[in-house]
Protein backbone atom coordinates (compact mmCIF):
# COMPACT_ATOMS: atom_id res chain seq x y z
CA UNK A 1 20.08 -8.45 21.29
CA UNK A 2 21.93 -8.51 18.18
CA UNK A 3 22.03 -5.02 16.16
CA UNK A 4 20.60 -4.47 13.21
CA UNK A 5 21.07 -2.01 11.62
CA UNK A 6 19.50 -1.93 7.93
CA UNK A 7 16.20 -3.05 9.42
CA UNK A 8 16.70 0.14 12.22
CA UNK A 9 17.36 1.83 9.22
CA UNK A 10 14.16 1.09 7.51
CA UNK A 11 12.35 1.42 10.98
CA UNK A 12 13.72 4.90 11.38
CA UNK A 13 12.03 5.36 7.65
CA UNK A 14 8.80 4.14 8.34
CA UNK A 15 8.44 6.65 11.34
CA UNK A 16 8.29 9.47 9.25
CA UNK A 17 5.50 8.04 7.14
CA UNK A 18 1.98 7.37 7.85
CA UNK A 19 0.66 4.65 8.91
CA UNK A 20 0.45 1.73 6.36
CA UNK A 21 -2.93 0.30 6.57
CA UNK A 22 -2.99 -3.36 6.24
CA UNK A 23 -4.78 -6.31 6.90
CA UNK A 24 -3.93 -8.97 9.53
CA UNK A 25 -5.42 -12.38 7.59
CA UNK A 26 -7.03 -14.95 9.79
CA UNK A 27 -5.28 -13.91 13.10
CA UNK A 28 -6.68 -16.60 15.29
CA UNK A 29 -3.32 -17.19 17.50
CA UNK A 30 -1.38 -15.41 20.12
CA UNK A 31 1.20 -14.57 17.99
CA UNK A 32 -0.79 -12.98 14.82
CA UNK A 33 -2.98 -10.38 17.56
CA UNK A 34 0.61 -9.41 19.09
CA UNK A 35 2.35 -8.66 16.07
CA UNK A 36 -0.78 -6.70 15.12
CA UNK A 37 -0.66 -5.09 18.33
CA UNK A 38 2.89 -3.96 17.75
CA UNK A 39 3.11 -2.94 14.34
CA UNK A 40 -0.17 -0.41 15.59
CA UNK A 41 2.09 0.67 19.00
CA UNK A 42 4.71 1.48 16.77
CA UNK A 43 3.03 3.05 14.11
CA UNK A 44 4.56 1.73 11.35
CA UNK A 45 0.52 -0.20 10.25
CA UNK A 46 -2.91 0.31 10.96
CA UNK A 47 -4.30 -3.07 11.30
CA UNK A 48 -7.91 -4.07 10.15
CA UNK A 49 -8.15 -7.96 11.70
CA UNK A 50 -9.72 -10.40 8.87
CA UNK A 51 -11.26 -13.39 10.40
CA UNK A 52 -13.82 -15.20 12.54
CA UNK A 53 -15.00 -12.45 14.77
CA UNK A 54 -15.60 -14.20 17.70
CA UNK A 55 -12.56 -17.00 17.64
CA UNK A 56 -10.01 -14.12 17.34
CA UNK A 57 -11.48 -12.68 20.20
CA UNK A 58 -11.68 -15.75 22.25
CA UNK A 59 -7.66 -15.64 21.30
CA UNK A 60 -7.09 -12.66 22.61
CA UNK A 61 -8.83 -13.33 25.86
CA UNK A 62 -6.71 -16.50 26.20
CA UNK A 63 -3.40 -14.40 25.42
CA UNK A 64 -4.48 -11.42 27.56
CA UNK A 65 -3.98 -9.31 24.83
CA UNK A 66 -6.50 -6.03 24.18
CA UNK A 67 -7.69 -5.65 20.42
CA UNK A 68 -10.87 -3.42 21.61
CA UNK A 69 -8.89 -0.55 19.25
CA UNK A 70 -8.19 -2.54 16.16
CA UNK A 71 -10.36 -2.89 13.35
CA UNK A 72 -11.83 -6.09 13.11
CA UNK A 73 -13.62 -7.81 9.65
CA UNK A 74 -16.04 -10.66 10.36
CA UNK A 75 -15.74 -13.63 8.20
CA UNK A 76 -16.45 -17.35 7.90
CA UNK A 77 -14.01 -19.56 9.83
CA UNK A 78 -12.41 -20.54 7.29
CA UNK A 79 -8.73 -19.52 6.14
CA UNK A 80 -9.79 -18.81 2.30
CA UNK A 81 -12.49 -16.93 3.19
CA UNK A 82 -10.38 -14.55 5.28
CA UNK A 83 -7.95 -14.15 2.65
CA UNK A 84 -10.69 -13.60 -0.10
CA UNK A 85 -12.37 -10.84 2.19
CA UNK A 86 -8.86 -9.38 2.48
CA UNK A 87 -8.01 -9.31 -1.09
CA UNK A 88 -11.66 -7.47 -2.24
CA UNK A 89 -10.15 -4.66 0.69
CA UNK A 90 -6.90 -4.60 -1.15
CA UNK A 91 -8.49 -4.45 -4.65
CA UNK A 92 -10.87 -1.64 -3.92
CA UNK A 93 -8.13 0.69 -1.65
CA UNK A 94 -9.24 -0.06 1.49
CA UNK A 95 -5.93 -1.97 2.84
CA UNK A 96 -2.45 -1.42 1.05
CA UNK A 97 -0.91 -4.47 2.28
CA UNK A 98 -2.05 -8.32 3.48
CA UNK A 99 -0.08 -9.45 6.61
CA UNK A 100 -0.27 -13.66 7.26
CA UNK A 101 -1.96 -14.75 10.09
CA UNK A 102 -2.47 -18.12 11.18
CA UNK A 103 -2.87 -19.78 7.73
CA UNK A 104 -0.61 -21.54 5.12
CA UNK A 105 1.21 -19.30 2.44
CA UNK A 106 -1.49 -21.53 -0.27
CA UNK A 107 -4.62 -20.68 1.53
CA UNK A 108 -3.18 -16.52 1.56
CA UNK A 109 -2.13 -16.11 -1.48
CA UNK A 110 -4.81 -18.24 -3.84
CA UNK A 111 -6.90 -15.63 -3.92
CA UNK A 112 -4.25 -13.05 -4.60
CA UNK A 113 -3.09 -14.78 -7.96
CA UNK A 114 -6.83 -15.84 -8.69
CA UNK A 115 -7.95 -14.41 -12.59
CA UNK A 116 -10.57 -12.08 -11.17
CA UNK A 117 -8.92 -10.60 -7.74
CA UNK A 118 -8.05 -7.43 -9.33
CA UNK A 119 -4.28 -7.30 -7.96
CA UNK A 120 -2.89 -9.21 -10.80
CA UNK A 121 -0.34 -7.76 -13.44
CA UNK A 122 1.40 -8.46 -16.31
CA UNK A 123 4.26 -9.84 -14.49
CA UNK A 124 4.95 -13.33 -12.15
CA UNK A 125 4.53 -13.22 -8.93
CA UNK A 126 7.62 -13.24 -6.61
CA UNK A 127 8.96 -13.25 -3.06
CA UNK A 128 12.27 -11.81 -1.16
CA UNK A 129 13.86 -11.87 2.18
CA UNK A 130 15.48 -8.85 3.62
CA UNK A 131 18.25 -10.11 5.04
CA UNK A 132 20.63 -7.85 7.42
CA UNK A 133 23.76 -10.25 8.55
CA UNK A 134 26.53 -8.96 10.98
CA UNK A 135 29.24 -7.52 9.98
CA UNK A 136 28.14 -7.42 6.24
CA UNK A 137 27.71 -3.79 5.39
CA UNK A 138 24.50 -3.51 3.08
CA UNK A 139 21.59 -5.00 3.44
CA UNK A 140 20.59 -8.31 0.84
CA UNK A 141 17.58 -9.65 -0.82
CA UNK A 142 16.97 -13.19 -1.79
CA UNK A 143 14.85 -14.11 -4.45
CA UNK A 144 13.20 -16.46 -5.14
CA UNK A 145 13.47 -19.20 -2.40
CA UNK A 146 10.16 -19.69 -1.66
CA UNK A 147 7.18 -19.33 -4.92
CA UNK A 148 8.75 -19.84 -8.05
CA UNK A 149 10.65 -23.61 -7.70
CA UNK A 150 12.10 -24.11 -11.32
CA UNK A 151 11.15 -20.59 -13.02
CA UNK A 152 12.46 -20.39 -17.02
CA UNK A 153 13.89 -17.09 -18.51
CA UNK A 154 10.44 -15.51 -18.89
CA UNK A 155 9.78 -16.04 -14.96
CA UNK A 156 13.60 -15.29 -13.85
CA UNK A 157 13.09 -11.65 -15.71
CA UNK A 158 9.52 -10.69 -13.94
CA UNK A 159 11.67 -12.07 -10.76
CA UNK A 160 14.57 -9.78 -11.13
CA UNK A 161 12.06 -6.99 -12.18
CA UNK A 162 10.09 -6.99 -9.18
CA UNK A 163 13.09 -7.39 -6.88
CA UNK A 164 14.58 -4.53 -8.52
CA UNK A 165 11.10 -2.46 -7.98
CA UNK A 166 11.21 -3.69 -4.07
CA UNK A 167 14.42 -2.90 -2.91
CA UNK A 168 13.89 0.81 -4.80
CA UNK A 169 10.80 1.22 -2.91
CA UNK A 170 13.24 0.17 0.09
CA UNK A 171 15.24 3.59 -1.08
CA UNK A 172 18.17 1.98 -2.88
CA UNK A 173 17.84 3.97 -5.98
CA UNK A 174 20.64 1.27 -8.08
CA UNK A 175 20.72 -2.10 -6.86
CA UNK A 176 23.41 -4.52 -7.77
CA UNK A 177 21.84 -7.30 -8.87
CA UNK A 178 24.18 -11.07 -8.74
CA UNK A 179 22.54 -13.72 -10.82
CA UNK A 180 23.57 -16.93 -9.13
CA UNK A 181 23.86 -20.19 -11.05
CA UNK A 182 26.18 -23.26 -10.12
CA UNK A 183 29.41 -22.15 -12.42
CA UNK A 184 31.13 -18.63 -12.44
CA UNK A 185 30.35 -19.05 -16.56
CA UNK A 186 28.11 -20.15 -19.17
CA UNK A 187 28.28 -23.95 -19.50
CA UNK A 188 25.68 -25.80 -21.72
CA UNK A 189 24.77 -28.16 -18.71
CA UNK A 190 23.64 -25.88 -16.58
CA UNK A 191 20.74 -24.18 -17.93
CA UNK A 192 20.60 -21.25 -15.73
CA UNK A 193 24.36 -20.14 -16.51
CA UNK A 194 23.16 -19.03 -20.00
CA UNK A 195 19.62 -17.45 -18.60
CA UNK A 196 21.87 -15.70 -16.16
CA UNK A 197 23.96 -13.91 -19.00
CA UNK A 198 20.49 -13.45 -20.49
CA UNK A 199 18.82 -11.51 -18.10
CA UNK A 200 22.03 -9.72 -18.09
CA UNK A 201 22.19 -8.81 -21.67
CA UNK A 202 18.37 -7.75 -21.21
CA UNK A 203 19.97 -5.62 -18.28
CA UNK A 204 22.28 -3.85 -20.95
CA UNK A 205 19.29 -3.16 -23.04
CA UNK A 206 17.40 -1.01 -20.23
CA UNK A 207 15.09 -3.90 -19.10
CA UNK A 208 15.92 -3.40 -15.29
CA UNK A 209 16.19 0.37 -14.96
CA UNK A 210 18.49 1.84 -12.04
CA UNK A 211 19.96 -1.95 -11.34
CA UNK A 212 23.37 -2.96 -12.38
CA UNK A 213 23.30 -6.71 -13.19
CA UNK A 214 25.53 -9.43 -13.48
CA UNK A 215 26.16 -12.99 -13.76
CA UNK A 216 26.49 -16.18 -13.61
């Protein structure tokens, strides 16, 4: 198996904390009850299962798999319903985190960014992959590749934000932050060149605290 070693790293870290209590949306495969499973063996989470009661236990049957321990939220069988029970958890404390099952990203995260969930804030919503690559020797963040397709300025600073806030959380006290755009420097035809040496300037100006930014 291939080492890696910013993700032992944060392993290591998550040993010495409790356990994160989260909830496993709509976990009505093989896969979904074994990562659950896991991440309770390990101790890193302590799952609460959100789904149709009976078809994740018919899963686990078929996968041989024993969830008699974990937690386990009836709901409709339906994917939005799981996720909607899941986010009332999260908004009133009861779960810290919401883990994917076996749904699409739409059907988790609609009720997440609904007006009434109670999660929202003032800033965009925004995703990241940790990425730890061989031989490179820190780990790196990508965002956003996945929810915000053709974000403007406003978006691209709640973006950087947040990244900024996750990877501290991750214990990197000052990030260094590379705003990527198709040229090395600001060119009118290439809008995100001069929204790059924006969110820089608002860098300079405290906006990001603890990062050091820079770019295009």
């Amino acid at each position: 198996m291939m080492p890696r070693p910013h993700l032992s790293k944060l392993a290591e870290r998550a040993r010495s904390e409790p356990a994160l209590p989260a909830a496993v949306v709509f976990p009505v495969d093989r896969d979904s009850l074994q990562l659950a499973l896991s991440a309770a063996f390990a101790g890193y989470v302590a799952p609460t299962l959100f789904g149709p009661e009976q078809r994740i236990r018919d899963a686990a049957i078929r996968a041989g798999l024993d969830i008699s321990r974990l937690p386990l939220v009836d709901t409709p069988d339906d994917p939005r319903a799981a996720s909607q029970r899941a986010v009332l958890a999260a908004r009133d404390g009861a779960t810290c985190a919401l883990i994917r099952g076996s749904l699409s990203v739409e059907d988790l995260l609609a009720p997440v960014v609904a007006a009434d969930s109670g999660l929202r804030t003032g800033r965009r919503l925004s995703h990241a992959t940790f990425l730890d690559l061989p031989g490179v020797p820190r780990p790196l963040l990508i965002a956003d590749a996945m929810l915000n397709v053709l974000p403007n300025l406003a978006a691209k600073r709640d973006i950087v934000a947040c990244t900024v806030l996750l990877v501290q959380a991750l214990g990197i006290a000052e990030p260094n932050v590379a705003l990527l755009a198709a040229k090395g420097t600001v060119a009118p035809a290439f809008p995100a060149t001069s929204e790059a040496a924006a969110l820089k300037s608002m860098a300079l100006q405290g906006a990001f605290p603890g990062a050091v930014v820079d770019g295009p």
